[in-house]
C-alpha atoms as a PDB file:
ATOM      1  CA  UNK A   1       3.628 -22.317 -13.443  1.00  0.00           C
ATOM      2  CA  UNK A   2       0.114 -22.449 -13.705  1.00  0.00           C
ATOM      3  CA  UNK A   3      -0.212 -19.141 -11.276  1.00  0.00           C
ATOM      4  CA  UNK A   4       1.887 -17.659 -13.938  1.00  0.00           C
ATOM      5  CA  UNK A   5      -0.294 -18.870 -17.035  1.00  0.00           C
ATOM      6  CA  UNK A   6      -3.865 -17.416 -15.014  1.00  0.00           C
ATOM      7  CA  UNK A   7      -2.359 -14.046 -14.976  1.00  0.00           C
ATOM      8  CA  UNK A   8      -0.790 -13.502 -18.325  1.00  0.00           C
ATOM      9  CA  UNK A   9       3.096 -13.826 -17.018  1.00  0.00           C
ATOM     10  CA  UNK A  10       3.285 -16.917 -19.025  1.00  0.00           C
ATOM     11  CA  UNK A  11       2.164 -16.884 -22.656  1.00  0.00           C
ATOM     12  CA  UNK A  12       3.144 -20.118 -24.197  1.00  0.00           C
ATOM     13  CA  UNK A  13       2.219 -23.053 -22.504  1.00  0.00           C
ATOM     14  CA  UNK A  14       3.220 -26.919 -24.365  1.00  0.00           C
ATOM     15  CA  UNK A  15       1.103 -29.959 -23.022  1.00  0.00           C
ATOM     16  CA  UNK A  16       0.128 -33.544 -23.717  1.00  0.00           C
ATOM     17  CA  UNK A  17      -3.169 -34.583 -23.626  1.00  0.00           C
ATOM     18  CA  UNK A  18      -2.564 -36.765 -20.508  1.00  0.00           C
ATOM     19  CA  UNK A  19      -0.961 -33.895 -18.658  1.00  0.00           C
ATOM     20  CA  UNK A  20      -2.605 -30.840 -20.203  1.00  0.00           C
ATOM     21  CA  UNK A  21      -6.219 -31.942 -21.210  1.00  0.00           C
ATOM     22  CA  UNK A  22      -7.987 -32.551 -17.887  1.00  0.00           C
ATOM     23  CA  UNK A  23      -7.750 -30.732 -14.698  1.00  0.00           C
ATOM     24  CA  UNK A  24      -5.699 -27.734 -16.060  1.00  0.00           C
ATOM     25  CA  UNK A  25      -7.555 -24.405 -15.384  1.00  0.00           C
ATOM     26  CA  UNK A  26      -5.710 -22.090 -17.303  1.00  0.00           C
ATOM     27  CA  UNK A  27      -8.869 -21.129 -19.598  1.00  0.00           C
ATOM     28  CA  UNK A  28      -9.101 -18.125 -19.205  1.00  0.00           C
ATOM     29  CA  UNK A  29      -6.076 -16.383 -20.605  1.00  0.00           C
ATOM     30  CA  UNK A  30      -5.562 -18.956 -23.301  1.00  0.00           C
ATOM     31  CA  UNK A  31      -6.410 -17.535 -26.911  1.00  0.00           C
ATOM     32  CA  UNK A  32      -5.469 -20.506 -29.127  1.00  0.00           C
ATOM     33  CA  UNK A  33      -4.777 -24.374 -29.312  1.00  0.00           C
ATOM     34  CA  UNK A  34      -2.177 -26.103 -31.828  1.00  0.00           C
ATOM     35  CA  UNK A  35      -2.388 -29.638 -32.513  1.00  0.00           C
ATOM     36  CA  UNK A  36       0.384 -31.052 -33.589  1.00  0.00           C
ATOM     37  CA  UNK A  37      -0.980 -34.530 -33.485  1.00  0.00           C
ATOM     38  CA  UNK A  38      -4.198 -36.487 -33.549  1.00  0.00           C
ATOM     39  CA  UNK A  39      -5.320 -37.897 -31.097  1.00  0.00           C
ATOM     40  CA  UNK A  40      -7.276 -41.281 -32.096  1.00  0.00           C
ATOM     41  CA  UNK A  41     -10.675 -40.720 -29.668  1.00  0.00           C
ATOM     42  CA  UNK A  42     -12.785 -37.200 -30.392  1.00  0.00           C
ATOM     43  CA  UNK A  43     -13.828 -36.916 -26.703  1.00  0.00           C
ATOM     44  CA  UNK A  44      -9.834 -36.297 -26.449  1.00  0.00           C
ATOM     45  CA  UNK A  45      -9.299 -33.681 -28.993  1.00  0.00           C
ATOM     46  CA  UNK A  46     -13.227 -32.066 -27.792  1.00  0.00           C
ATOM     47  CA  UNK A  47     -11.093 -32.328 -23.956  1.00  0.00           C
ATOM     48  CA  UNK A  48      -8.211 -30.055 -25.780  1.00  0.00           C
ATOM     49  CA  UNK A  49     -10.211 -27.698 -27.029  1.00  0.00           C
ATOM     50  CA  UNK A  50     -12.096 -27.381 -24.257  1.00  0.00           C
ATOM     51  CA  UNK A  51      -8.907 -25.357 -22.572  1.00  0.00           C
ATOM     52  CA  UNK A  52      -9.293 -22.570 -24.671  1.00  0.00           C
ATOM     53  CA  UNK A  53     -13.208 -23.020 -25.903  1.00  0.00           C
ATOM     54  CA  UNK A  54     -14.458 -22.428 -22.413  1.00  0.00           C
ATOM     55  CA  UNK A  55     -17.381 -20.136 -20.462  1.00  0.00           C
ATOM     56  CA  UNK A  56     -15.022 -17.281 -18.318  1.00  0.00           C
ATOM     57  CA  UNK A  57     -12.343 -16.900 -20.902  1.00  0.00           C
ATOM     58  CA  UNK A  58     -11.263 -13.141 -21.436  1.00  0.00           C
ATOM     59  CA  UNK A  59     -10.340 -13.501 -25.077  1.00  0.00           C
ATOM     60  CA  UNK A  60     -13.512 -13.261 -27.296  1.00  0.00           C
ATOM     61  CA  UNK A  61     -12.169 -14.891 -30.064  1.00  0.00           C
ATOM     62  CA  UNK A  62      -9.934 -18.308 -29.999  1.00  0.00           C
ATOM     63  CA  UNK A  63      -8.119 -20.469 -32.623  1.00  0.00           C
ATOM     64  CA  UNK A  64      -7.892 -24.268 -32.796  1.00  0.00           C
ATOM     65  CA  UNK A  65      -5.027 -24.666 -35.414  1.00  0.00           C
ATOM     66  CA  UNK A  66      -4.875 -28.499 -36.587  1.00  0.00           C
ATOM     67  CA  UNK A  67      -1.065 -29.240 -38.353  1.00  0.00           C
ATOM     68  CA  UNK A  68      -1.790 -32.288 -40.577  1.00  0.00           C
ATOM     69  CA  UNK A  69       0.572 -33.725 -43.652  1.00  0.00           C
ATOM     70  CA  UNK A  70      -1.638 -33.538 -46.425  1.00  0.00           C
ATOM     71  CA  UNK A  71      -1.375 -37.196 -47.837  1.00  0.00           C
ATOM     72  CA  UNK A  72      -1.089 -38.375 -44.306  1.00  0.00           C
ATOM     73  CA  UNK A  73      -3.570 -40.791 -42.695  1.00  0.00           C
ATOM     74  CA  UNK A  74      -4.482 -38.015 -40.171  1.00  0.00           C
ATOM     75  CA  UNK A  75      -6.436 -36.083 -43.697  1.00  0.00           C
ATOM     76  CA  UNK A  76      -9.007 -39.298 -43.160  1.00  0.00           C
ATOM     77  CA  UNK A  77      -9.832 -38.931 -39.536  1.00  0.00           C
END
């Protein structure tokens, strides 16, 4: 699978922090990062960005999208 993500057969690929957020090289085709939760410590969402805000990626521009309730106690983090 992860063959298939470095050369652009794969386009979507859905992690967890624990399995997607360290030792996943798959920077360099990756062009944006949805959260779709919060994690509580910043060195893990910093970790998740870090797979598409990275030195050798092709795509010049990225996105980090954060989904967040508005109300929610994840506005106050």
């Amino acid at each position: 699978m992860m063959k298939y993500m470095r050369h652009g057969k794969v386009r979507i690929l859905i992690g967890s922090t624990t399995k997607a957020g360290t030792g996943l090289n798959i920077q360099d085709k990756c062009i944006a990062a949805h959260h779709v939760d919060l994690p509580w410590r910043l060195s893990d969402i910093t970790q998740r960005n870090g797979r598409v805000i990275h030195q050798g990626n092709e795509n010049s521009k990225v996105y980090v999208f954060y989904y967040i309730k508005q109300g929610s106690m994840d506005t106050y983090l």
